[in-house]
C-alpha atoms as a PDB file:
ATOM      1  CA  UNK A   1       2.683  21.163 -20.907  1.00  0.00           C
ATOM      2  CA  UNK A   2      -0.142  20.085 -22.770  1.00  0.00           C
ATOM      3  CA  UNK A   3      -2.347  23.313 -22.972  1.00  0.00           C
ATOM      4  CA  UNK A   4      -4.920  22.499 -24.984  1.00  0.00           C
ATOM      5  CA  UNK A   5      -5.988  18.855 -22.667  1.00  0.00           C
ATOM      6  CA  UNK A   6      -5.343  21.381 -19.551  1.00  0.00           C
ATOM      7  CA  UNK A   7      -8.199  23.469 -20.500  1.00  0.00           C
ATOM      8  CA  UNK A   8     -10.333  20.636 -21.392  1.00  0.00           C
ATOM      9  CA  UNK A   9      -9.536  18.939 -18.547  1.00  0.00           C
ATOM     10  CA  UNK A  10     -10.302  21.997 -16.111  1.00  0.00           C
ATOM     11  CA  UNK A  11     -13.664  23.425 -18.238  1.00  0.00           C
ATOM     12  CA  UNK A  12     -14.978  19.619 -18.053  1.00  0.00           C
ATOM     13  CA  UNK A  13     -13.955  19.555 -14.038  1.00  0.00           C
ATOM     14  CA  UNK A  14     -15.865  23.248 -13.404  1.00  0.00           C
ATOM     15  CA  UNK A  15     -18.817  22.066 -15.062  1.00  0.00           C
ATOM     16  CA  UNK A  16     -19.411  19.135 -13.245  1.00  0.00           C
ATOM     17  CA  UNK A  17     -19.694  21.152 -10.043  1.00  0.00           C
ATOM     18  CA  UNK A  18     -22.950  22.867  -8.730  1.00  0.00           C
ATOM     19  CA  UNK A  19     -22.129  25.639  -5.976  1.00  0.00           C
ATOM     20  CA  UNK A  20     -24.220  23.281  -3.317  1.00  0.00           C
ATOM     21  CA  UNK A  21     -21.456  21.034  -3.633  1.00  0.00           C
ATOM     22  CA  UNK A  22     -18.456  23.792  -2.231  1.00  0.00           C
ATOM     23  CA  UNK A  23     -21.350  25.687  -0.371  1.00  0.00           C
ATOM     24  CA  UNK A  24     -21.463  28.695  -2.381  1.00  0.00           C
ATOM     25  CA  UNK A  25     -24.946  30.658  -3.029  1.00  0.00           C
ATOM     26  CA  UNK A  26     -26.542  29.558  -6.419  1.00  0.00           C
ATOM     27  CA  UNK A  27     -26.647  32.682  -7.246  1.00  0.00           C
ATOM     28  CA  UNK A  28     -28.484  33.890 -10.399  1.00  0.00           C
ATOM     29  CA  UNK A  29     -29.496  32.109 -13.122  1.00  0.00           C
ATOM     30  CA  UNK A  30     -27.215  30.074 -15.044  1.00  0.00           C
ATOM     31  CA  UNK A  31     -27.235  29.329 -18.634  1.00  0.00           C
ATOM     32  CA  UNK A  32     -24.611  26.423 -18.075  1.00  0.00           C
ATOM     33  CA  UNK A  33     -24.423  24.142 -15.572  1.00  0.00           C
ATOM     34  CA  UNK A  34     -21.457  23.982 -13.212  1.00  0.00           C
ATOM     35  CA  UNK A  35     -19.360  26.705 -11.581  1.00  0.00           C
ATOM     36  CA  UNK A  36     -18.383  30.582 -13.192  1.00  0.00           C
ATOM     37  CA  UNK A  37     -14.714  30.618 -13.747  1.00  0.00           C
ATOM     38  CA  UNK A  38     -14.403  33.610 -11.604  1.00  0.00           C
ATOM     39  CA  UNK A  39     -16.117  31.023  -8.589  1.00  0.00           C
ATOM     40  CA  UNK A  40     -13.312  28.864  -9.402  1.00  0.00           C
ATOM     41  CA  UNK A  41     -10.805  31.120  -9.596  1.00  0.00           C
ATOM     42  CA  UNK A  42     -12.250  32.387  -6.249  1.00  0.00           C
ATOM     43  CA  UNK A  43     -11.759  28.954  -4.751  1.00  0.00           C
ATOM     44  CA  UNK A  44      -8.319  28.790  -6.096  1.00  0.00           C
ATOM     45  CA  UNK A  45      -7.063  32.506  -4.942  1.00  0.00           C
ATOM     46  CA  UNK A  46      -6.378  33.186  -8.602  1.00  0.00           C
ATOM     47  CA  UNK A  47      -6.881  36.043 -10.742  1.00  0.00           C
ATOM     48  CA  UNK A  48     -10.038  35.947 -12.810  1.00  0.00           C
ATOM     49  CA  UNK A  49      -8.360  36.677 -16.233  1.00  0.00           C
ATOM     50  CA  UNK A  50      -5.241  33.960 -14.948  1.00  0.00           C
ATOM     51  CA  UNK A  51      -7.749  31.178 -14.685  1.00  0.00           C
ATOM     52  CA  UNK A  52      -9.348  32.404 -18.194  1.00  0.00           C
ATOM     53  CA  UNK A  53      -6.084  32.533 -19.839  1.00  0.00           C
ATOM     54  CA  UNK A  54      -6.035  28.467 -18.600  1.00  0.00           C
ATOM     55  CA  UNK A  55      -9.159  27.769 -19.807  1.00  0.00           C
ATOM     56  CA  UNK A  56      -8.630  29.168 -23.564  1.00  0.00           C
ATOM     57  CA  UNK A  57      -5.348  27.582 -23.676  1.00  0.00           C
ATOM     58  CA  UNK A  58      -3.200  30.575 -23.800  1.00  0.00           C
ATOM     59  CA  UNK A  59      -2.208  30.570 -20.185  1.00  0.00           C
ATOM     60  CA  UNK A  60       1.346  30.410 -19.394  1.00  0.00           C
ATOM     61  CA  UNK A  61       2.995  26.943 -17.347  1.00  0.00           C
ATOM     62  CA  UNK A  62       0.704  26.749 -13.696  1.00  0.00           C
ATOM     63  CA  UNK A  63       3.345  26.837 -10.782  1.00  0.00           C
ATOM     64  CA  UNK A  64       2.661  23.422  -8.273  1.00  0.00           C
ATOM     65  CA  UNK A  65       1.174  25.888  -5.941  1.00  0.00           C
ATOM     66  CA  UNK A  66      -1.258  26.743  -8.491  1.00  0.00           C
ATOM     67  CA  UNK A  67      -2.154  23.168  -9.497  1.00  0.00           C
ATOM     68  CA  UNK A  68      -2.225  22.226  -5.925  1.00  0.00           C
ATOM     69  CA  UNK A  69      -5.035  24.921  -5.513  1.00  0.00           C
ATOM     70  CA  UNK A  70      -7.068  24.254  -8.502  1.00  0.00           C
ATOM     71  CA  UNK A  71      -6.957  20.332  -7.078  1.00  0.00           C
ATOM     72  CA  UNK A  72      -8.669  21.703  -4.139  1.00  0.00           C
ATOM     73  CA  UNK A  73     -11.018  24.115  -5.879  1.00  0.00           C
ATOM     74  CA  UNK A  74     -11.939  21.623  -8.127  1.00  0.00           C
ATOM     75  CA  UNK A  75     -12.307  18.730  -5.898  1.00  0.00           C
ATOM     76  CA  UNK A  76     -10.140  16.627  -7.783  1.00  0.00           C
ATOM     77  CA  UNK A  77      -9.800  12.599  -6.745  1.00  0.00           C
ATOM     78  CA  UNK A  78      -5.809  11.882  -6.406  1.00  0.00           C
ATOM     79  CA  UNK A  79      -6.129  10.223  -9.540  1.00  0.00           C
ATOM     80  CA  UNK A  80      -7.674  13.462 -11.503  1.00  0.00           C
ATOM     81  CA  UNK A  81      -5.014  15.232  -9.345  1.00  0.00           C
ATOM     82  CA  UNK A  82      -1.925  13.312 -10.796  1.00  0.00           C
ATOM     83  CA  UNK A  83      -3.204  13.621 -14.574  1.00  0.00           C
ATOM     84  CA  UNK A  84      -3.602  17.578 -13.537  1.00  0.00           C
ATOM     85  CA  UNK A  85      -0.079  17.692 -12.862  1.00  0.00           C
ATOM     86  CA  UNK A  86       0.605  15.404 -15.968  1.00  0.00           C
ATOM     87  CA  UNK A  87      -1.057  17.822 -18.237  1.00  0.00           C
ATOM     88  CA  UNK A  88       1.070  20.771 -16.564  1.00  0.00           C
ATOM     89  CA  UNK A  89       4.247  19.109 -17.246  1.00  0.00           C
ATOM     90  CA  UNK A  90       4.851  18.394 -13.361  1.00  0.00           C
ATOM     91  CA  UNK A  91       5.508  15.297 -11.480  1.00  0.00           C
ATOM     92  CA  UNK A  92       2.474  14.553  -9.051  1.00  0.00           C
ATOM     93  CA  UNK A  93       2.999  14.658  -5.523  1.00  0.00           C
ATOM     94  CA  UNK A  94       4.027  11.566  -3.130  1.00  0.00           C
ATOM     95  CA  UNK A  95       1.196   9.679  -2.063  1.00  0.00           C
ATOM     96  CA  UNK A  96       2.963  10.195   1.139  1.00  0.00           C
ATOM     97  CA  UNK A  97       1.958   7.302   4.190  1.00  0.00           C
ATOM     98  CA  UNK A  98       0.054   4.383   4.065  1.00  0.00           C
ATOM     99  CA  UNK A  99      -3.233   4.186   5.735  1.00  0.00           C
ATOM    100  CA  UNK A 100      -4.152   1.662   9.062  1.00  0.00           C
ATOM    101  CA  UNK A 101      -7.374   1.171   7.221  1.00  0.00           C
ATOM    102  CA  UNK A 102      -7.999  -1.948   4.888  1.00  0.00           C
ATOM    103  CA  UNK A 103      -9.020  -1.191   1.651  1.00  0.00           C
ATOM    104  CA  UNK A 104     -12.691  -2.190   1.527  1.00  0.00           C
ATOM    105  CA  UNK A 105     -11.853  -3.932  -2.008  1.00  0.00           C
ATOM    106  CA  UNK A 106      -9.285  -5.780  -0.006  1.00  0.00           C
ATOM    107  CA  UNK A 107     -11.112  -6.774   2.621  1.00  0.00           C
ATOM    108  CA  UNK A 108     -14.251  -8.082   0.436  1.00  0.00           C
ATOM    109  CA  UNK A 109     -11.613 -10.490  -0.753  1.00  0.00           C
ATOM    110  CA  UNK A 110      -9.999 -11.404   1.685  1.00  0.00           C
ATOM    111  CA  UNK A 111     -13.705 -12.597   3.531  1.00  0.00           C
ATOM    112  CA  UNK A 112     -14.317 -14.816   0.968  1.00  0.00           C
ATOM    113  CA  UNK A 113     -10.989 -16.538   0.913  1.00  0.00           C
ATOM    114  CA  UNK A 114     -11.916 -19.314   3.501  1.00  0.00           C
ATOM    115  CA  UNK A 115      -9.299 -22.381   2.552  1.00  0.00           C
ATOM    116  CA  UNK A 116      -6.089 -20.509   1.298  1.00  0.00           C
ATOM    117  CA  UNK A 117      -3.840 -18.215   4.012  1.00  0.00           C
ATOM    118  CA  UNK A 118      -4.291 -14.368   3.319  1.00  0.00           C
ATOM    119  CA  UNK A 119      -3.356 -11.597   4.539  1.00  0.00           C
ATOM    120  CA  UNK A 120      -3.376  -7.699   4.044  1.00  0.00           C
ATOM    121  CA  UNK A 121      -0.080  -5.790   4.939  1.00  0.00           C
ATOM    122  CA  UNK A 122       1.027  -2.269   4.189  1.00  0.00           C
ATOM    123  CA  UNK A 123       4.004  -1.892   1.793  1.00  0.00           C
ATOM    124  CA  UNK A 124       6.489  -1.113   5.154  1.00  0.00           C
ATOM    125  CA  UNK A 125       5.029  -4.342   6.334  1.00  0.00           C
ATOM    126  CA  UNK A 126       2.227  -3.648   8.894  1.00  0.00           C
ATOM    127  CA  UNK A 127      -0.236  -6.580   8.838  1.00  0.00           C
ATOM    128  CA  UNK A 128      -3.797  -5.127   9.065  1.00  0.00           C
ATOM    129  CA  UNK A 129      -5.918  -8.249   8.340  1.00  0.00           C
ATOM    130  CA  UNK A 130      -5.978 -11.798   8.588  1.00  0.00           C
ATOM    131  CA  UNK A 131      -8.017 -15.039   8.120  1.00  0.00           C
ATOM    132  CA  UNK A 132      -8.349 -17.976  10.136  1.00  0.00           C
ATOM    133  CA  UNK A 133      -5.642 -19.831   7.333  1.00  0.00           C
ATOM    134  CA  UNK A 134      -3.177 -16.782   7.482  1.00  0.00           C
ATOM    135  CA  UNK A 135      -3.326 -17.528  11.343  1.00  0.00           C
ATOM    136  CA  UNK A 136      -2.877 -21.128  11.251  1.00  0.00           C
ATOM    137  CA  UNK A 137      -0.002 -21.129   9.125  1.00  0.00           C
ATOM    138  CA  UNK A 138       2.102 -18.574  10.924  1.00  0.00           C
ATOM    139  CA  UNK A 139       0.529 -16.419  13.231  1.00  0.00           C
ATOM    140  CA  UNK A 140      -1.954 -14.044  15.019  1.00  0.00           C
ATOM    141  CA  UNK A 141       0.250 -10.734  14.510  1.00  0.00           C
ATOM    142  CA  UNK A 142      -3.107  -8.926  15.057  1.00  0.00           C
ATOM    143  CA  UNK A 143      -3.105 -10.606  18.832  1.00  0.00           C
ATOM    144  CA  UNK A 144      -0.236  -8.307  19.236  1.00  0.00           C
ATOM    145  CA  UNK A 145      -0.031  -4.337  19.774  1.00  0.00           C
ATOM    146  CA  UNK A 146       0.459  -2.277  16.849  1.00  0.00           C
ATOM    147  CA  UNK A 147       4.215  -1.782  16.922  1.00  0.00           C
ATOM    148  CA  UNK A 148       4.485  -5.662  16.567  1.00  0.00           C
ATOM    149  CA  UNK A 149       2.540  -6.456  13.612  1.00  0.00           C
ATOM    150  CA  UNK A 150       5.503  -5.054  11.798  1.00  0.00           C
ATOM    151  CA  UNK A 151       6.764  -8.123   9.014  1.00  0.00           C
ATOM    152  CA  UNK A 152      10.458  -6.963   9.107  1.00  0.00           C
ATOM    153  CA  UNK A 153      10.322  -6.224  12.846  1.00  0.00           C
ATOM    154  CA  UNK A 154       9.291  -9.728  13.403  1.00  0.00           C
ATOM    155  CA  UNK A 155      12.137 -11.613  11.395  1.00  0.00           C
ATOM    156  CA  UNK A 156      14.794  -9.209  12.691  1.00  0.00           C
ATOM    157  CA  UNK A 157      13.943  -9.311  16.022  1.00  0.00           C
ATOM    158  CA  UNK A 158      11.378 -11.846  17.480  1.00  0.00           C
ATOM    159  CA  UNK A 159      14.133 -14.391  18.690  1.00  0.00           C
ATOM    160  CA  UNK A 160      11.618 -17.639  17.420  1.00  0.00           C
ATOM    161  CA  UNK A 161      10.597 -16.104  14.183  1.00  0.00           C
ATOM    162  CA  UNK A 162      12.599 -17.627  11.429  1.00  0.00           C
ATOM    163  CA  UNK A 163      11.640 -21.554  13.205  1.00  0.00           C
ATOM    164  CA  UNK A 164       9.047 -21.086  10.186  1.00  0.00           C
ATOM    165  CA  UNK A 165      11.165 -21.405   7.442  1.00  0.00           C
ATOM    166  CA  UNK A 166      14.055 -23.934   6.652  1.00  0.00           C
ATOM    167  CA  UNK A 167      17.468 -22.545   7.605  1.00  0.00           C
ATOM    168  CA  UNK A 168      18.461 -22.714   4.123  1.00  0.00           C
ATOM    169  CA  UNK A 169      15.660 -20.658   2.910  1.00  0.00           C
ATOM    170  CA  UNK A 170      16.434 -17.814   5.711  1.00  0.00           C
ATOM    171  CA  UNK A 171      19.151 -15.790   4.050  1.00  0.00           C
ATOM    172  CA  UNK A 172      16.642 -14.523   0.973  1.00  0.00           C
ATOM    173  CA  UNK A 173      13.908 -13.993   3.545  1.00  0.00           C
ATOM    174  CA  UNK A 174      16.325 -11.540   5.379  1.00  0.00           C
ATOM    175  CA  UNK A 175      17.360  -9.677   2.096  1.00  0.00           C
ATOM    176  CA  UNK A 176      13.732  -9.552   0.811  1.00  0.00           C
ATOM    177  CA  UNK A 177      12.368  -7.842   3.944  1.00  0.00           C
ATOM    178  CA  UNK A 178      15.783  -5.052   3.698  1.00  0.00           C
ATOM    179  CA  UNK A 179      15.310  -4.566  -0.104  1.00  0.00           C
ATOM    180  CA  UNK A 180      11.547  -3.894   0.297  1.00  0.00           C
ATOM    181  CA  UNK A 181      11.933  -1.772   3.255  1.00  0.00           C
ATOM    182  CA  UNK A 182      14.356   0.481   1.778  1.00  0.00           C
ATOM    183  CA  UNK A 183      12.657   0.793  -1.844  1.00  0.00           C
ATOM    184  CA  UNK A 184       9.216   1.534   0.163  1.00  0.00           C
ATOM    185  CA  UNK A 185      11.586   4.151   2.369  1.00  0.00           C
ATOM    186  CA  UNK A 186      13.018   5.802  -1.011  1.00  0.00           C
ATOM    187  CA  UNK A 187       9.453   6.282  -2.203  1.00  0.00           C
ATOM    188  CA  UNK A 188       8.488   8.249   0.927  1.00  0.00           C
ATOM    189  CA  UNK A 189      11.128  10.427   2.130  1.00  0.00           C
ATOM    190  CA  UNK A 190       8.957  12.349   4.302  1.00  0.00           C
ATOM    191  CA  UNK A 191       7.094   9.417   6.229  1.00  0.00           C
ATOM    192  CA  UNK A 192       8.338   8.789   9.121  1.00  0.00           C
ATOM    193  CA  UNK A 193       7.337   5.358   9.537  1.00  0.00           C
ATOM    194  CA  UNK A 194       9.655   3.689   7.346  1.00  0.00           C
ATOM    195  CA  UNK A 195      12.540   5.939   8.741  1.00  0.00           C
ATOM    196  CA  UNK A 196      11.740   5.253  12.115  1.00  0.00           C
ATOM    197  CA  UNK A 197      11.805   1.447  11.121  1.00  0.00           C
ATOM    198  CA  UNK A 198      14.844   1.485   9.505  1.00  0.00           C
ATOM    199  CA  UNK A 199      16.582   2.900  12.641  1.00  0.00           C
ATOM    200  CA  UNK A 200      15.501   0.419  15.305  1.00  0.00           C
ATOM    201  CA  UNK A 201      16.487  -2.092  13.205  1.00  0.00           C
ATOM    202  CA  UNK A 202      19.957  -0.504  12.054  1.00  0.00           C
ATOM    203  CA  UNK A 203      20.213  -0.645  15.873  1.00  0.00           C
ATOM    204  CA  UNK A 204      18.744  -3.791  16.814  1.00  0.00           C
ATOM    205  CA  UNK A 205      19.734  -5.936  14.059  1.00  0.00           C
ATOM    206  CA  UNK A 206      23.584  -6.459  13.205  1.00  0.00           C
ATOM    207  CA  UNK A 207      22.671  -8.706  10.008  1.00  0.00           C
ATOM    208  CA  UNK A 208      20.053  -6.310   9.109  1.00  0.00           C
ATOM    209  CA  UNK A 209      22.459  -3.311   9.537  1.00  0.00           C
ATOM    210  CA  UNK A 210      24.942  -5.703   6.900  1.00  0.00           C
ATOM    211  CA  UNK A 211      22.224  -6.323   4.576  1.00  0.00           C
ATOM    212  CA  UNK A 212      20.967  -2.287   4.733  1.00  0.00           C
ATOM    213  CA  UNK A 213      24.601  -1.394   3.895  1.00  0.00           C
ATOM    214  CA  UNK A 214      24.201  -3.567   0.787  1.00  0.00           C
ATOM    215  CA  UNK A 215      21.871  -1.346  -0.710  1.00  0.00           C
ATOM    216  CA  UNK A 216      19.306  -3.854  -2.326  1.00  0.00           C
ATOM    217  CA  UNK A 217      15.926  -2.532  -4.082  1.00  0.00           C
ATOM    218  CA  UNK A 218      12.946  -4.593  -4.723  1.00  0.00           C
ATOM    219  CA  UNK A 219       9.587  -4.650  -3.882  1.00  0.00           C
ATOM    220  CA  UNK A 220       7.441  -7.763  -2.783  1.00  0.00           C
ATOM    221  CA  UNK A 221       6.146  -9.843  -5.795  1.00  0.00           C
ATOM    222  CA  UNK A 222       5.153 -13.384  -6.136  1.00  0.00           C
ATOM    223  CA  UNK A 223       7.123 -15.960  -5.000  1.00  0.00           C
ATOM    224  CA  UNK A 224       7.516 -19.486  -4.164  1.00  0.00           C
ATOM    225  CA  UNK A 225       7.945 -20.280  -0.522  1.00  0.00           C
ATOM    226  CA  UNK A 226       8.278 -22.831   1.540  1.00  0.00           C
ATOM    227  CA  UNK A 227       6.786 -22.967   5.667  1.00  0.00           C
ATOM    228  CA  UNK A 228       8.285 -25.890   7.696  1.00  0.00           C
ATOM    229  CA  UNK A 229       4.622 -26.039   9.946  1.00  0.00           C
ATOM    230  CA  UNK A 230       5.192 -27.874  13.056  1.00  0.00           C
ATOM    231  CA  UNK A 231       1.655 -29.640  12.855  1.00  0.00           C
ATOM    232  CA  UNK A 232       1.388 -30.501   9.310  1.00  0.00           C
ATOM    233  CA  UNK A 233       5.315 -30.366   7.841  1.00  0.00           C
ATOM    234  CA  UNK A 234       7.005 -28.943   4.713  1.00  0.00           C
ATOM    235  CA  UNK A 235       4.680 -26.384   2.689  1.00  0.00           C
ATOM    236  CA  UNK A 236       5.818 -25.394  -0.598  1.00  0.00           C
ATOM    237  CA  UNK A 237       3.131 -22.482  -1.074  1.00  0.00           C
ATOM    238  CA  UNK A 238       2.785 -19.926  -4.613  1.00  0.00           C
ATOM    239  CA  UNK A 239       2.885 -16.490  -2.994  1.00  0.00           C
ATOM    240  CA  UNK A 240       0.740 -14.383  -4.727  1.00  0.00           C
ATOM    241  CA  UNK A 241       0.916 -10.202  -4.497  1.00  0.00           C
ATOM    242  CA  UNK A 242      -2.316  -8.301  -4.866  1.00  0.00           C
ATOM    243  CA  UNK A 243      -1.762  -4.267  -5.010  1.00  0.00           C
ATOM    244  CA  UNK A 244      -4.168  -1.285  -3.920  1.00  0.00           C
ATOM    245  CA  UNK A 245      -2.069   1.451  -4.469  1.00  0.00           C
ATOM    246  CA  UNK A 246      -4.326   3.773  -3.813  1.00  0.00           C
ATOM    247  CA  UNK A 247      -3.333   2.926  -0.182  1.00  0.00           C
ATOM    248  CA  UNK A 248      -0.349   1.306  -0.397  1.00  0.00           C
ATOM    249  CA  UNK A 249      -1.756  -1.797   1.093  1.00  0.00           C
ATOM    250  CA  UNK A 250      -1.286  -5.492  -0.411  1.00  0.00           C
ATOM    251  CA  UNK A 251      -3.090  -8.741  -0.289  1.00  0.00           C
ATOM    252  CA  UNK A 252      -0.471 -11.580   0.462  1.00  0.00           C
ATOM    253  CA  UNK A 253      -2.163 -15.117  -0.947  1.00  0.00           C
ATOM    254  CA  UNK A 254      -0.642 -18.462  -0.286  1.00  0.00           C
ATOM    255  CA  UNK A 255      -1.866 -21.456  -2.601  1.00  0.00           C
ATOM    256  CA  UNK A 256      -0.656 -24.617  -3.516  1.00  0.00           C
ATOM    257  CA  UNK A 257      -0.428 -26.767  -6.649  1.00  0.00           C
ATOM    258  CA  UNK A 258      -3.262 -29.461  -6.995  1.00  0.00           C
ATOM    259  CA  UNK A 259      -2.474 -32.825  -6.690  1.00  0.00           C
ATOM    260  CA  UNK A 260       0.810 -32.037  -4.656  1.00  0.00           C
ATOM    261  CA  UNK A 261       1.345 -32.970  -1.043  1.00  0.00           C
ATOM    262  CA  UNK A 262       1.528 -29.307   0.052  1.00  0.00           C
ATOM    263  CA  UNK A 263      -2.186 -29.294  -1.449  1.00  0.00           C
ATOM    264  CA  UNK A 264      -3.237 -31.998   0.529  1.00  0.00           C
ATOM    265  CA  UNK A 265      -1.246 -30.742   3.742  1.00  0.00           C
ATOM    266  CA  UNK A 266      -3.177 -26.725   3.115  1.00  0.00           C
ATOM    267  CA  UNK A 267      -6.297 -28.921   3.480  1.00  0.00           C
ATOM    268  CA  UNK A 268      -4.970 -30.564   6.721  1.00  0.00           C
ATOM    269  CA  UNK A 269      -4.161 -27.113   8.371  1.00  0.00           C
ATOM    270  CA  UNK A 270      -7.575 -26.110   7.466  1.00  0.00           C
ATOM    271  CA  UNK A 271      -9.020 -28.875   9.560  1.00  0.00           C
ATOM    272  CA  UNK A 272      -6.453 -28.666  12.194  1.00  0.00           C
ATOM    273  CA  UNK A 273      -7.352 -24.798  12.346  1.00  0.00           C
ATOM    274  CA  UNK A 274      -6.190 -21.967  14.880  1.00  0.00           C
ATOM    275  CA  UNK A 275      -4.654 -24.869  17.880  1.00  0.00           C
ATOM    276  CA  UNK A 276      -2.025 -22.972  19.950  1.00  0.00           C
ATOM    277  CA  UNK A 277       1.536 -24.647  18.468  1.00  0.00           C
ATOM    278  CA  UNK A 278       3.965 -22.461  20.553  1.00  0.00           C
ATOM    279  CA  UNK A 279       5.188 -25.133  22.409  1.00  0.00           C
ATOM    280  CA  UNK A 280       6.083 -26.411  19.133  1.00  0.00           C
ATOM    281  CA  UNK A 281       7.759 -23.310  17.733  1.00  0.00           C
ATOM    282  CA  UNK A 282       4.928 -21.916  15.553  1.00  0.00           C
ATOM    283  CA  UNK A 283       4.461 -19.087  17.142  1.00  0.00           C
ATOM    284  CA  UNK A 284       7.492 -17.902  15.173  1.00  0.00           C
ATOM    285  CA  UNK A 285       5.258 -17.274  11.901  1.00  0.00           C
ATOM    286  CA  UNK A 286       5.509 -14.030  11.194  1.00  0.00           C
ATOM    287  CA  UNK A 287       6.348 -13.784   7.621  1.00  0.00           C
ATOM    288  CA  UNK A 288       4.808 -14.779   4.093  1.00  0.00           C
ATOM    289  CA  UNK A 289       5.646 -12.816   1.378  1.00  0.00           C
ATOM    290  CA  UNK A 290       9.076 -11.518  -0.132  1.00  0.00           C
ATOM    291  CA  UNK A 291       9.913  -9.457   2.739  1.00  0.00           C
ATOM    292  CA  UNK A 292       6.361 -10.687   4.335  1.00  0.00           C
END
């Protein structure tokens, strides 16, 4: 416990505050700006002399409970939240579930990405966005309902899904996809998304039952990969991984090397654009990152 940045950390965060912002009367006049400590402490269900105690660095070790509360009272961002806790000598909580809604960093990107495929995905795999390139190359997952945009649900058990990717090439996409899913599953315990994943596919899936018995960790980075297009052939693509963890969200980026034929064959899909290839097999796309 760090007392002496705690109560620096919490004067700073009371005087920042006006009682407008937590709807509290102003009261009368104020010599400092911000909040009283006993409005704080008010906020925070704490003893007046407790939260004093904080603030002059003599308190004793704040219980999560207490931190928790002083988050709230405070109106703390999860960011000023976690380096509360750090201060304390506490582990933050979880940043529990990921959210359906694209980061609006994210998405600025991904609208200006208008000759490379890109898509945004949760970390369990969700795709939430895609461009016209992201659809051309593999697929319109957002055509489908919800509980099929799933990445891992797709490989494991859409029966034309792997006719992206050379056979050879198949085996690490499996693995990737289980050693994602279960680091991502790890990390939230109490979300039941990823649990609920992990059991249809324990169920539906006999190699990725094998491969979840295995026990591999690792979450998606960047990768080479190669797409076997039916339109425009062999695609050896750099997979780049771009992280928001604030919502546990990633933009998946597909280039490829100037001056290679996989360049010049990204610029034919461009042209050839979103034609329906399922009679071809294309419709199997579902994947582009490690896991994704």
């Amino acid at each position: 416990m760090n007392r002496a940045e705690l109560a620096d950390f919490l004067r700073r965060g009371r005087a920042r505050l006006a009682p407008s912002d937590l709807g509290l009367p102003p009261g009368a006049r104020r010599r400092t700006p911000g909040l009283r400590r006993e409005e704080v402490a008010q906020l925070a269900a704490l003893s007046v002399d407790y939260y004093t105690r904080l603030e002059q660095s003599r308190g004793p070790r704040p219980s999560r409970q207490t931190l928790t509360a002083l988050t709230r009272a405070l109106r703390l961002t999860d960011d000023e939240r976690d380096h509360l806790f750090h201060l304390a000598g506490e582990e933050p909580p979880r940043r529990e579930t990921a959210s359906a809604h694209v980061a609006p960093g994210l998405l600025l990107i991904l609208d200006r990405l208008h000759d490379t495929p890109a898509q945004v995905v949760t970390d369990c795999g969700e795709v939430l966005a895609q461009n016209a390139m992201a659809r051309a190359l593999t697929l319109d997952v957002m055509a489908r309902r919800r509980p099929e945009r799933n990445l891992s649900r797709l490989y494991f058990l859409d029966p034309d899904v792997r006719g992206l990717f050379p056979e050879e090439d198949r085996p690490d996409h499996a693995r990737a996809h289980v050693a994602n899913l279960r680091a991502v599953a790890a990390a939230r315990p109490d979300d039941p998304e990823p649990a609920a994943l992990v059991a249809e596919l324990r169920a539906g899936s006999a190699e990725f039952a094998r491969l979840w018995d295995a026990h591999e960790v690792s979450l998606r980075h960047k990768a080479t990969k190669r797409f076997q297009h039916p339109v425009v052939g062999l695609l050896d693509l750099d997979c780049e991984v771009l992280l928001s963890h604030a919502h546990h969200q990633l933009l998946i980026i597909h280039t490829a090397r100037p001056g290679t034929d996989s360049y010049e064959r990204l610029r034919l899909l461009r042209v050839v654009g979103l034609q329906d290839f399922t009679t071809s097999g294309a419709g199997a796309g579902a994947t582009g990152t490690e896991g994704g």
